[in-house]
C-alpha atoms as a PDB file:
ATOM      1  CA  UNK A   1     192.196  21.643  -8.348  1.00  0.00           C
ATOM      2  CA  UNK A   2     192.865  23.958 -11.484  1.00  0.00           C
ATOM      3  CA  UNK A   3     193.759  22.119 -14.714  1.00  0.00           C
ATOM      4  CA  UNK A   4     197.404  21.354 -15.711  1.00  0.00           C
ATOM      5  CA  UNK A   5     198.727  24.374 -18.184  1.00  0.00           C
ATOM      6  CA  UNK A   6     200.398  22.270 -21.201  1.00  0.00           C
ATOM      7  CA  UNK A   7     202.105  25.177 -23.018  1.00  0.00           C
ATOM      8  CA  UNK A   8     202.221  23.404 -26.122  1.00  0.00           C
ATOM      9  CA  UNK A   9     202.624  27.220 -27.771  1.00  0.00           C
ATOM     10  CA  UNK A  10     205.733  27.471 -26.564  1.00  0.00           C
ATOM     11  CA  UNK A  11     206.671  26.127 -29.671  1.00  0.00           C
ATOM     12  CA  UNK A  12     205.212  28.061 -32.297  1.00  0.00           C
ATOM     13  CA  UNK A  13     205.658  32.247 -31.762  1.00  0.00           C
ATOM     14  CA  UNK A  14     205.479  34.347 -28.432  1.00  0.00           C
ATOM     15  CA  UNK A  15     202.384  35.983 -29.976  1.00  0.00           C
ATOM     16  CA  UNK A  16     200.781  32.174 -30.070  1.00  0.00           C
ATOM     17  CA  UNK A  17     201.949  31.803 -26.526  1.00  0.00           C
ATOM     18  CA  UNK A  18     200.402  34.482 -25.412  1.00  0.00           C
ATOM     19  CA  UNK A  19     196.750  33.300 -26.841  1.00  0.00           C
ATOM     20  CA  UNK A  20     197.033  29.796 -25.389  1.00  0.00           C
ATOM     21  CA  UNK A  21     198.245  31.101 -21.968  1.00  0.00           C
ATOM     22  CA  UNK A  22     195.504  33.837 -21.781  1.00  0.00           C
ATOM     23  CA  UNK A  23     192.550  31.910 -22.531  1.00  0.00           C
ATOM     24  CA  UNK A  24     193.804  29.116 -20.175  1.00  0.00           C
ATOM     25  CA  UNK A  25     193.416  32.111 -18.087  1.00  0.00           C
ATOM     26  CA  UNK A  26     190.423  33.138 -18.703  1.00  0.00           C
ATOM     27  CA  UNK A  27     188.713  29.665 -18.491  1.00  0.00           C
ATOM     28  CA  UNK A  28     190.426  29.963 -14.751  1.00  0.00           C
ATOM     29  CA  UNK A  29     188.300  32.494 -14.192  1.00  0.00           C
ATOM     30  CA  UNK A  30     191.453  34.765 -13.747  1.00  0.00           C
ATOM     31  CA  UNK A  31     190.628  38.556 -13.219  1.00  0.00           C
ATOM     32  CA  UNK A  32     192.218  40.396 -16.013  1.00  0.00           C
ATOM     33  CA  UNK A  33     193.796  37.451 -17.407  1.00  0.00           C
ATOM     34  CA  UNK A  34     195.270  38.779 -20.886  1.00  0.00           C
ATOM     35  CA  UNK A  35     196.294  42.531 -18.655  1.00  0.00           C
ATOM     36  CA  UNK A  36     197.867  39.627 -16.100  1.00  0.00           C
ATOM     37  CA  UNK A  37     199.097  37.096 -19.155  1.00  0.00           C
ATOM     38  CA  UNK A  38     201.196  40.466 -20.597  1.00  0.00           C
ATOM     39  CA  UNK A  39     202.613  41.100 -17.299  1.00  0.00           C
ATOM     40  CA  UNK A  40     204.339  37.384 -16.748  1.00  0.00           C
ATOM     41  CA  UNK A  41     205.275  37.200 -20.683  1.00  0.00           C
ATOM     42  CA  UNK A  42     207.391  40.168 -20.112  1.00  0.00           C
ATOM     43  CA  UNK A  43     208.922  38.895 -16.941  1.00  0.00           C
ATOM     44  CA  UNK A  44     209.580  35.773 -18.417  1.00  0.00           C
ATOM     45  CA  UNK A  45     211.512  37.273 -21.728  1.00  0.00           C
ATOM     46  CA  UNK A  46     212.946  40.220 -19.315  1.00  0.00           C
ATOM     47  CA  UNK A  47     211.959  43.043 -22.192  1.00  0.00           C
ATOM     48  CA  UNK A  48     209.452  45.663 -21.623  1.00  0.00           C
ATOM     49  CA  UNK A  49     205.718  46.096 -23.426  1.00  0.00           C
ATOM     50  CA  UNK A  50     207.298  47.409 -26.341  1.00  0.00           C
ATOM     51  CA  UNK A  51     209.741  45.299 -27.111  1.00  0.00           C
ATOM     52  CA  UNK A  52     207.897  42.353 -26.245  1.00  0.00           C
ATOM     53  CA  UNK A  53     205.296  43.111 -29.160  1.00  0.00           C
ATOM     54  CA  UNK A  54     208.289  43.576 -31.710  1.00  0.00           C
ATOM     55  CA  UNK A  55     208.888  39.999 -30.451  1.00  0.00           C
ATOM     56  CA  UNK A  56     205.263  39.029 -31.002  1.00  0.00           C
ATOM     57  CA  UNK A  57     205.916  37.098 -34.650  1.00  0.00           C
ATOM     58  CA  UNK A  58     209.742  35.307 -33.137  1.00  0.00           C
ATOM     59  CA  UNK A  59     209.819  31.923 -31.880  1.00  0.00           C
ATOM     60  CA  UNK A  60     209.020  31.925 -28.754  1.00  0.00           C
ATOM     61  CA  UNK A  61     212.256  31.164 -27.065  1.00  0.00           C
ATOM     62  CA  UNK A  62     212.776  27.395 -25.820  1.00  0.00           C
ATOM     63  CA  UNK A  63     215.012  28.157 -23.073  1.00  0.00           C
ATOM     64  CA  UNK A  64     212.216  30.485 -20.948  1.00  0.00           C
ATOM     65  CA  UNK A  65     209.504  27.541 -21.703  1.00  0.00           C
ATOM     66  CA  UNK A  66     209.693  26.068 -18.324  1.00  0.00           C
ATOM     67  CA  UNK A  67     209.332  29.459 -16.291  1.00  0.00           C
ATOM     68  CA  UNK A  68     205.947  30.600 -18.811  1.00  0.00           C
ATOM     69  CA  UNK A  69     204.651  27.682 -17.721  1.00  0.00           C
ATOM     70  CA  UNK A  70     205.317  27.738 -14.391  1.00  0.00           C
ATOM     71  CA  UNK A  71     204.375  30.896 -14.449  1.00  0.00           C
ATOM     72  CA  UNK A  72     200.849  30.924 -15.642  1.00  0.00           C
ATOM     73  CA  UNK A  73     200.305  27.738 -13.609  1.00  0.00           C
ATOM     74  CA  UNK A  74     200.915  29.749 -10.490  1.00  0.00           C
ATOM     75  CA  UNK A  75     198.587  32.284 -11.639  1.00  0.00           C
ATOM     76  CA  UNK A  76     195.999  29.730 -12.533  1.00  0.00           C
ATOM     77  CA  UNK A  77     196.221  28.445  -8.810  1.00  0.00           C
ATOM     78  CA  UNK A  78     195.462  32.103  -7.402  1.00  0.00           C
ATOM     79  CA  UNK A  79     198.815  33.458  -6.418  1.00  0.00           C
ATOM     80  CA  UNK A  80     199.127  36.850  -7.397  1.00  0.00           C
ATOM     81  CA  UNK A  81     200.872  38.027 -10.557  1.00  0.00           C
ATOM     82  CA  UNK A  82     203.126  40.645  -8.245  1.00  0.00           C
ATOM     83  CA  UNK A  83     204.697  37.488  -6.021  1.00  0.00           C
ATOM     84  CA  UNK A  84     204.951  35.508  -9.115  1.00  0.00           C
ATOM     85  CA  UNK A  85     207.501  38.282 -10.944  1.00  0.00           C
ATOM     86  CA  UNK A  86     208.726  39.459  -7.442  1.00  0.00           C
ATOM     87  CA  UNK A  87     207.750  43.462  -7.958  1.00  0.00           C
ATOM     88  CA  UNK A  88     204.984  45.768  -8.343  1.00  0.00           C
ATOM     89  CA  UNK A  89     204.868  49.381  -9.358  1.00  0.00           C
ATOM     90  CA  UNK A  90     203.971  52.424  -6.218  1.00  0.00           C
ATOM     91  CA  UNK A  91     204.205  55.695  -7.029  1.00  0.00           C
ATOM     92  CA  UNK A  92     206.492  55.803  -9.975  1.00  0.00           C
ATOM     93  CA  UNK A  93     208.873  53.161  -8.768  1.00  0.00           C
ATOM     94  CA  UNK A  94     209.281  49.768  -8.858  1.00  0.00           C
ATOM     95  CA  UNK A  95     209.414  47.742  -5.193  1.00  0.00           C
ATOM     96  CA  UNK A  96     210.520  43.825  -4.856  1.00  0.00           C
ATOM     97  CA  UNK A  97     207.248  42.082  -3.083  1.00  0.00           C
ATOM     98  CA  UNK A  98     207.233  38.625  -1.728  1.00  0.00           C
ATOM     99  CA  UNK A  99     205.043  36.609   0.128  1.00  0.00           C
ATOM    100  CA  UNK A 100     205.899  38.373   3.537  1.00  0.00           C
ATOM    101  CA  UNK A 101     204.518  41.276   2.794  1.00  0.00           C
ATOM    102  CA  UNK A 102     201.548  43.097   1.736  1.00  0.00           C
ATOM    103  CA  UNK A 103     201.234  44.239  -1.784  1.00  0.00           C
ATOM    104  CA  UNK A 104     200.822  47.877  -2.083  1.00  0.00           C
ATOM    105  CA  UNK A 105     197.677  49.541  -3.331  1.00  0.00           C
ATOM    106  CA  UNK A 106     196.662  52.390  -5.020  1.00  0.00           C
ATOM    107  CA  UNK A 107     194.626  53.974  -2.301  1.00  0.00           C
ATOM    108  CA  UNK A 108     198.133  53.894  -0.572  1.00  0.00           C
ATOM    109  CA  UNK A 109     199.702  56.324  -3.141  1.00  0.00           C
ATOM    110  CA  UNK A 110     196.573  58.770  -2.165  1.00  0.00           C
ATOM    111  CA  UNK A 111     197.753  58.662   1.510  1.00  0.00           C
ATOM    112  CA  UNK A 112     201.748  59.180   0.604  1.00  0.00           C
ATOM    113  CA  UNK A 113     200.851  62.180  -1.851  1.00  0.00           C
ATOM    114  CA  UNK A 114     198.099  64.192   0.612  1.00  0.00           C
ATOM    115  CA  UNK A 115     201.039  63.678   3.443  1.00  0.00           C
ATOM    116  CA  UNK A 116     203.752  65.269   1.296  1.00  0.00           C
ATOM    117  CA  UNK A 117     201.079  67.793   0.519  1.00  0.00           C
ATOM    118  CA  UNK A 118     200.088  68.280   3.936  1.00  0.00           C
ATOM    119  CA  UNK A 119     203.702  68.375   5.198  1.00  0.00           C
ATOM    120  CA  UNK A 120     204.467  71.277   2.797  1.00  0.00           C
ATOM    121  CA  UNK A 121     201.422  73.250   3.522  1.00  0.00           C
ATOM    122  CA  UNK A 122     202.173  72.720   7.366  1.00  0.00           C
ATOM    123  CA  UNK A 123     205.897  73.183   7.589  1.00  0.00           C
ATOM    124  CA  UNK A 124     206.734  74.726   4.114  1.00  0.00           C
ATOM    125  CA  UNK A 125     208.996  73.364   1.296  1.00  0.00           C
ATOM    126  CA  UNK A 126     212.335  72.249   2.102  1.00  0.00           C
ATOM    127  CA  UNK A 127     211.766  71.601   5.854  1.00  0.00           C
ATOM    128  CA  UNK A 128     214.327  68.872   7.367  1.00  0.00           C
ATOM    129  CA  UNK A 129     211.643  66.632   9.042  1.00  0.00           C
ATOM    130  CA  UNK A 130     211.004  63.217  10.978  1.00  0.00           C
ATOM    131  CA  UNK A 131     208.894  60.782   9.750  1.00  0.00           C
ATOM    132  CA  UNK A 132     207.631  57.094  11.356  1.00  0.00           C
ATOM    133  CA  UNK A 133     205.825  54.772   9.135  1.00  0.00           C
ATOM    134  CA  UNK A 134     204.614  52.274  11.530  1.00  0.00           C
ATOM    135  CA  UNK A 135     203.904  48.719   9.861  1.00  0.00           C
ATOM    136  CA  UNK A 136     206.180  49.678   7.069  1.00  0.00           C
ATOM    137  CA  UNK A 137     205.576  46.434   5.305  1.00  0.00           C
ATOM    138  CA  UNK A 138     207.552  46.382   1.469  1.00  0.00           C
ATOM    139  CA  UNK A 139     208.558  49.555   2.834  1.00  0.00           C
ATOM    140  CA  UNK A 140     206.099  51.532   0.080  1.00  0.00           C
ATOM    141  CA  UNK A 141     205.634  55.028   1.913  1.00  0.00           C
ATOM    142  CA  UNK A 142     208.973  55.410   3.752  1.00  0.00           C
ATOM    143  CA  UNK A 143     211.072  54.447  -0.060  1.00  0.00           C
ATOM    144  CA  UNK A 144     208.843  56.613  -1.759  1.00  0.00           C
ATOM    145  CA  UNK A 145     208.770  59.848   0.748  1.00  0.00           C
ATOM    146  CA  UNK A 146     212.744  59.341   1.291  1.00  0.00           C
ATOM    147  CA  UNK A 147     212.446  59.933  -2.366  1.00  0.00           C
ATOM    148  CA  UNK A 148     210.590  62.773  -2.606  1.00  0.00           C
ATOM    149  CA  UNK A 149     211.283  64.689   0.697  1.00  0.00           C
ATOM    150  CA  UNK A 150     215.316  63.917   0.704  1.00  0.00           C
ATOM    151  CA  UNK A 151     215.524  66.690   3.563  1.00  0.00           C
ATOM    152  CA  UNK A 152     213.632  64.534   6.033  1.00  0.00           C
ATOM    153  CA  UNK A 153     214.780  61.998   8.179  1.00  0.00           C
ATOM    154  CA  UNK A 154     212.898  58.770   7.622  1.00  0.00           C
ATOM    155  CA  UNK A 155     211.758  55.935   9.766  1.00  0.00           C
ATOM    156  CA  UNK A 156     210.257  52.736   9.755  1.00  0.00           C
ATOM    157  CA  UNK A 157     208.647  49.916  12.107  1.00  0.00           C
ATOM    158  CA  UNK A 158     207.752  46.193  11.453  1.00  0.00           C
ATOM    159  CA  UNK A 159     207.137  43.698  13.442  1.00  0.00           C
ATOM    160  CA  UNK A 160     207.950  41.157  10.742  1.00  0.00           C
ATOM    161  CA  UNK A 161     211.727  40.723  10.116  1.00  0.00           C
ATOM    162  CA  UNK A 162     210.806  38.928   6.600  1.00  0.00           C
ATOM    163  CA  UNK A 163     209.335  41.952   5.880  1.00  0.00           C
ATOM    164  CA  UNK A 164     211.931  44.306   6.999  1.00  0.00           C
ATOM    165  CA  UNK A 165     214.185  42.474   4.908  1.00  0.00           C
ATOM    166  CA  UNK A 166     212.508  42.933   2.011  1.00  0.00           C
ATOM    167  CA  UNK A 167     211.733  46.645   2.820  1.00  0.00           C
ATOM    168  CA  UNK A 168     215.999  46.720   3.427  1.00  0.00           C
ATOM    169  CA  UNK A 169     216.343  46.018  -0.287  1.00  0.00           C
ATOM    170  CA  UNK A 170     213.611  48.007  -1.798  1.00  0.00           C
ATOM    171  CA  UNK A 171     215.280  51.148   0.427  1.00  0.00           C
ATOM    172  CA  UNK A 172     218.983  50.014  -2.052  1.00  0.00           C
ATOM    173  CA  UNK A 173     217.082  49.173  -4.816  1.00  0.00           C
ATOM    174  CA  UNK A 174     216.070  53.451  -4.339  1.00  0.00           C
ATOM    175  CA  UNK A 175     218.874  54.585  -3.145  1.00  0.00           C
ATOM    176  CA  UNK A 176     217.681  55.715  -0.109  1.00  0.00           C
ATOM    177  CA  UNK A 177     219.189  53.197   2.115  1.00  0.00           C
ATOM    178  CA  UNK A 178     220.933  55.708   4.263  1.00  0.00           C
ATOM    179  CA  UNK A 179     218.196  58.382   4.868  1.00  0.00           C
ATOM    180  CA  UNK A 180     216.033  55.321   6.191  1.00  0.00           C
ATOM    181  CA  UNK A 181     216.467  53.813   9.842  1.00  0.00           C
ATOM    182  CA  UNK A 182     214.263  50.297   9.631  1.00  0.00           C
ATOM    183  CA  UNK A 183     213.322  49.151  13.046  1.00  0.00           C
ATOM    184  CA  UNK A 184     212.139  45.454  14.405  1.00  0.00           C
ATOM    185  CA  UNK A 185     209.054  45.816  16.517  1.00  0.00           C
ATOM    186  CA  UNK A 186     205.909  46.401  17.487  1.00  0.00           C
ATOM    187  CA  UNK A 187     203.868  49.810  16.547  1.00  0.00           C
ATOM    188  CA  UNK A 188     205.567  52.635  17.871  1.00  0.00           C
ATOM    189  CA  UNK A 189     207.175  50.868  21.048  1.00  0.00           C
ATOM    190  CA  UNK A 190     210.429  51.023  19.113  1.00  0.00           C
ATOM    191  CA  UNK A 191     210.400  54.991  18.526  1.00  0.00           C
ATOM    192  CA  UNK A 192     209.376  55.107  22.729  1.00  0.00           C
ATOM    193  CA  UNK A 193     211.939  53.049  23.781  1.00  0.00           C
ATOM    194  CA  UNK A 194     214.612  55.161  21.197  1.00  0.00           C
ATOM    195  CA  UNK A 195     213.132  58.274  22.393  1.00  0.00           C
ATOM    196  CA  UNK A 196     212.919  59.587  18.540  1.00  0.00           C
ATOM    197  CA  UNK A 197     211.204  62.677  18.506  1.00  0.00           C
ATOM    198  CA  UNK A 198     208.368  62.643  15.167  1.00  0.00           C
ATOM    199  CA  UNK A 199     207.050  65.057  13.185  1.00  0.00           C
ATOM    200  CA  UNK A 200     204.710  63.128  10.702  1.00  0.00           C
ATOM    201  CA  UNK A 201     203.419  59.587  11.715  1.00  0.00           C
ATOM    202  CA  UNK A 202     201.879  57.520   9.061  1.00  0.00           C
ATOM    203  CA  UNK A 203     200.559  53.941   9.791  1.00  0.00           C
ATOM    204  CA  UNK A 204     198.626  51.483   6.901  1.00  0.00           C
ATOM    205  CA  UNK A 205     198.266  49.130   9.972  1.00  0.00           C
ATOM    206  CA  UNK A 206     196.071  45.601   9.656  1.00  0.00           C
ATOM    207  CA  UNK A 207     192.436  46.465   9.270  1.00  0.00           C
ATOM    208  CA  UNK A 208     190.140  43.706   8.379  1.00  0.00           C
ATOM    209  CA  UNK A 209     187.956  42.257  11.103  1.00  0.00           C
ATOM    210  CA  UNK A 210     189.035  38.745  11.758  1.00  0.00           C
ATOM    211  CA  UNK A 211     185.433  37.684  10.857  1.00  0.00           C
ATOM    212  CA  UNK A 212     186.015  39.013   7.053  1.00  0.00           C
ATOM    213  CA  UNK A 213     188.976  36.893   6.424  1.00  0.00           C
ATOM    214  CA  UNK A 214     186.901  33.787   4.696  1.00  0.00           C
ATOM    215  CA  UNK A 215     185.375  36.106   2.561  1.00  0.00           C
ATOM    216  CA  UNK A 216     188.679  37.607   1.483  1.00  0.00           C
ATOM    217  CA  UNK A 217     189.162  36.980  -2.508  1.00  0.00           C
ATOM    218  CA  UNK A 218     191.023  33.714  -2.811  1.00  0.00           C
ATOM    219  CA  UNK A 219     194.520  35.097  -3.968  1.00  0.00           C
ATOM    220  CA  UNK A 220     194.213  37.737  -0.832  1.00  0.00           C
ATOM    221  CA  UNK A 221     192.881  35.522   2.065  1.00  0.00           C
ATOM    222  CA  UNK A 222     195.550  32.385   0.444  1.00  0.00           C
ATOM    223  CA  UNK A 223     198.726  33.805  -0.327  1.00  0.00           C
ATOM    224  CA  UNK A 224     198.719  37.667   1.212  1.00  0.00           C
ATOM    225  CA  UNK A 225     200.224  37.846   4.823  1.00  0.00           C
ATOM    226  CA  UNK A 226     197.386  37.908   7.448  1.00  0.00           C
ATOM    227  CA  UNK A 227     199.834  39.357  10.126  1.00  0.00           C
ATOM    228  CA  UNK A 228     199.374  42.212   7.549  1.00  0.00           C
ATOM    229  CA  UNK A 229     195.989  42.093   6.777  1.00  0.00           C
ATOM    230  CA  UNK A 230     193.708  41.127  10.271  1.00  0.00           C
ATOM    231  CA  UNK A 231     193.106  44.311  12.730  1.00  0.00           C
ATOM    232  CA  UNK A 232     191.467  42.331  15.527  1.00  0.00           C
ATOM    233  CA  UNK A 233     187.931  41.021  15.671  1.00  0.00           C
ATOM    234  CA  UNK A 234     186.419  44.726  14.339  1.00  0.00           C
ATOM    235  CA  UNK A 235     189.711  45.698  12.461  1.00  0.00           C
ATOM    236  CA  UNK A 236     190.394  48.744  14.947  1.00  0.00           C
ATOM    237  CA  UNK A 237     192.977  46.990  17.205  1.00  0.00           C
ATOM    238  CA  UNK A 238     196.032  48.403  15.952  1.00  0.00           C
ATOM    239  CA  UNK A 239     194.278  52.084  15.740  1.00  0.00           C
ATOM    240  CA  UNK A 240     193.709  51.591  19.274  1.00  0.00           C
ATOM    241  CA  UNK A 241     197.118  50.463  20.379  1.00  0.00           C
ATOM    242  CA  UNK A 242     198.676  53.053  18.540  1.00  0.00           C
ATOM    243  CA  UNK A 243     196.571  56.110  20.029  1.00  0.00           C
ATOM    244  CA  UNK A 244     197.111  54.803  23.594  1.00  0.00           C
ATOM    245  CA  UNK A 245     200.973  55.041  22.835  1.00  0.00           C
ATOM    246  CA  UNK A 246     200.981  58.125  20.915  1.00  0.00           C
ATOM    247  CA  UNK A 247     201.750  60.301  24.046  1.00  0.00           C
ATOM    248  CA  UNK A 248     204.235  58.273  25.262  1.00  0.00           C
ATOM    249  CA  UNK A 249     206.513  59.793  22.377  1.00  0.00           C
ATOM    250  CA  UNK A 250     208.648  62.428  23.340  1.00  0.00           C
ATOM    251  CA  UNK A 251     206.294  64.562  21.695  1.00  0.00           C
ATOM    252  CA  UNK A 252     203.194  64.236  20.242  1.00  0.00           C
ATOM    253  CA  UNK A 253     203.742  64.490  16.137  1.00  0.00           C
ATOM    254  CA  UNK A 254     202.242  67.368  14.399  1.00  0.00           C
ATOM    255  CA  UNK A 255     200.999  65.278  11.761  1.00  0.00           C
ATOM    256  CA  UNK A 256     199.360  61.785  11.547  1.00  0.00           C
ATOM    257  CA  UNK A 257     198.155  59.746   9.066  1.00  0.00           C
ATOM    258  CA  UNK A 258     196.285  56.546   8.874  1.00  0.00           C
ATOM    259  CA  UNK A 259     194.602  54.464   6.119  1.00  0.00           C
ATOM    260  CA  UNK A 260     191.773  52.906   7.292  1.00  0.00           C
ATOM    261  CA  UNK A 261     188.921  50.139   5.260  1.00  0.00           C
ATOM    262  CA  UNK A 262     185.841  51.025   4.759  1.00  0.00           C
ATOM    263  CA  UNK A 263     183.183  52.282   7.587  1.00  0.00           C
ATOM    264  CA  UNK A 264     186.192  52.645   9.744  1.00  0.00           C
ATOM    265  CA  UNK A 265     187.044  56.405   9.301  1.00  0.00           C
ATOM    266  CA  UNK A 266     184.897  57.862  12.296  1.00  0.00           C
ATOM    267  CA  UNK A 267     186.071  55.656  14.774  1.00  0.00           C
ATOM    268  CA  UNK A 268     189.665  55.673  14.321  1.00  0.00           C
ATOM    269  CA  UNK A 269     189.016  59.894  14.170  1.00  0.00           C
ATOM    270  CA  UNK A 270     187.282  59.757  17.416  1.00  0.00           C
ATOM    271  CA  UNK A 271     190.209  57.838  18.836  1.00  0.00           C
ATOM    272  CA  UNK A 272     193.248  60.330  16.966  1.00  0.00           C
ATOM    273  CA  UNK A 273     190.889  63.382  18.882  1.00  0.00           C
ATOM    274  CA  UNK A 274     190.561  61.382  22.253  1.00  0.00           C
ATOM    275  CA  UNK A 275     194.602  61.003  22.339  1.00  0.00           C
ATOM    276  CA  UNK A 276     195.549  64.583  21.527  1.00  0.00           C
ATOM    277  CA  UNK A 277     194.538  68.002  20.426  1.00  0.00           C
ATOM    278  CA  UNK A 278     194.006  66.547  16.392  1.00  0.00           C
ATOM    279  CA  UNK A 279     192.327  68.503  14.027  1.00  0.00           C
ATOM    280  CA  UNK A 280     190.676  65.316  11.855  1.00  0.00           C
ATOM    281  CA  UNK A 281     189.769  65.097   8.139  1.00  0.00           C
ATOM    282  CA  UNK A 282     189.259  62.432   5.887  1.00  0.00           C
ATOM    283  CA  UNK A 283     190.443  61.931   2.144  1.00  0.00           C
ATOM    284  CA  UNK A 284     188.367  59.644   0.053  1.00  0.00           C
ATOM    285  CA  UNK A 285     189.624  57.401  -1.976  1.00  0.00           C
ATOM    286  CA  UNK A 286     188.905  56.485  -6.055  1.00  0.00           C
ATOM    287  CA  UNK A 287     185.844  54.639  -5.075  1.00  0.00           C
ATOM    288  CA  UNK A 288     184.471  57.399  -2.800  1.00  0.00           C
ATOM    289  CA  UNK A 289     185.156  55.547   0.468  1.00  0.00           C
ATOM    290  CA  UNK A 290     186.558  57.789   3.429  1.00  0.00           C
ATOM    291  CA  UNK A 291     190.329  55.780   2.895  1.00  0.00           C
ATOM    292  CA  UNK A 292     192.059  58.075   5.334  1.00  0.00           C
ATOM    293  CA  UNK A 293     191.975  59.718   8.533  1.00  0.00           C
ATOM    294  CA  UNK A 294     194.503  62.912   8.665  1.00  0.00           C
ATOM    295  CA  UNK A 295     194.948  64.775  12.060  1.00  0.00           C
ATOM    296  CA  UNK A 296     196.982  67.829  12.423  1.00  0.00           C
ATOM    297  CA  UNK A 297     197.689  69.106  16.153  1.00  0.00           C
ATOM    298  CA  UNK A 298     196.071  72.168  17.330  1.00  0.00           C
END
């Protein structure tokens, strides 16, 4: 059991706050704990970076001392900082998170950016397309496409309604609620069953082997959704499922994109080229690893 976080700062200045809270942190062992300590200060005032350091010599104020500490108690027990404030940044926007979805990651912004790219290069710039993020999640790549591409017609799957709901708001929070259809189920049997012709498929599906889940960091394998997270004993199951229903779209969708973890890029390409006439490459991520597996129809 972590140690109790006193707060006794809370009444001296926001800069002495900060010092007590972040190496009460630290002695948690907390990654990044001042980077993480910044984060919930500025939550907790509701002022940005900026103005929080103009604040830094101000008493701290009494009426926010029971959410700091709450605050960097949570964090102390392993919850992560983006569940404790309620948002995270994604591709130069800010999405509400919760503990019923995934939080987005920045190999996920690689994947959004080459399909853009991809989709211009394919179709040209401008084109009115369809696109079906399957496992949509906090809704991350559909909000952030509709954004960017506000000629296409967008789509998105989940088979978690908590999830959908929170996706729902992130979609207002955009304003992009109307170019976005969100749909309750499982993979792509919703787009069969509505018949919805696609154009560009994109799936972060669940791709950790069952096995790997005790070995998960604590504030992933605790708090994180594993609906979200496990991909069947070897992590593939989903990429199997969702080639086996690929041609039972009304057509088979020019482009597809998949994030996959690590060592699983040649066998989710040998199943996108078993299920249609795919063209495969792979785009690495920051650390090198083969992050995801593009197919374009021949």
């Amino acid at each position: 059991m972590k140690p109790q976080f006193l707060g006794e700062a809370v009444n001296g200045t926001v800069r002495e706050a900060y010092v007590e809270a972040s190496s009460f942190l630290e002695a948690c062992e907390v990654q990044d704990a001042r980077i993480v300590c910044e984060l919930l200060l500025q939550h907790v005032l509701g002022v940005s970076r900026s103005e929080m350091l103009f604040m830094w010599s101000e008493k701290f104020p009494a009426a926010r001392a029971t959410s700091w500490r709450e605050g960097i108690q949570r964090k102390a027990e392993g919850e992560p900082v983006q569940y404790i404030i309620g948002e995270t940044d994604f591709y130069g926007i800010t999405l509400g998170v919760g503990p019923g979805v995934l939080i987005p990651r920045p190999e996920t912004e690689l994947l959004v950016e080459h399909m853009m790219h991809e989709a211009v290069r394919l179709f040209g710039q401008g084109a009115e397309l369809t696109l079906a993020d399957v496992g949509t999640g906090s809704g991350a790549i559909p909000v952030t496409i509709a954004r960017h591409c506000p000629a296409w017609r967008v789509y998105a799957s989940d088979l978690s309604p908590q999830a959908l709901e929170i996706a729902r708001k992130n979609a207002a929070r955009c304003g992009v609620h109307e170019q976005i259809t969100f749909f309750e189920g499982d993979l792509l049997r919703p787009f069969i069953e509505g018949r919805i012709a696609v154009d560009v498929l994109v799936s972060n599906p669940p791709y950790i082997p069952a096995r790997e889940i005790p070995s998960l960091q604590p504030e992933v394998r605790l708090f994180e959704p594993h609906l979200a997270l496990v991909g069947g004993e070897d992590g593939l199951e989903p990429y199997r499922r969702l080639c086996e229903q690929l041609p039972e779209l009304p057509k088979m969708p020019t482009l597809v994109g998949f994030e996959v973890g690590m060592g699983q890029a040649e066998d989710v390409a040998a199943l996108l080229r078993a299920c249609g006439n795919y063209e495969v490459h792979f785009v690495k991520d920051l650390a090198g690893i083969d992050r995801h597996v593009i197919g374009v129809q021949i």
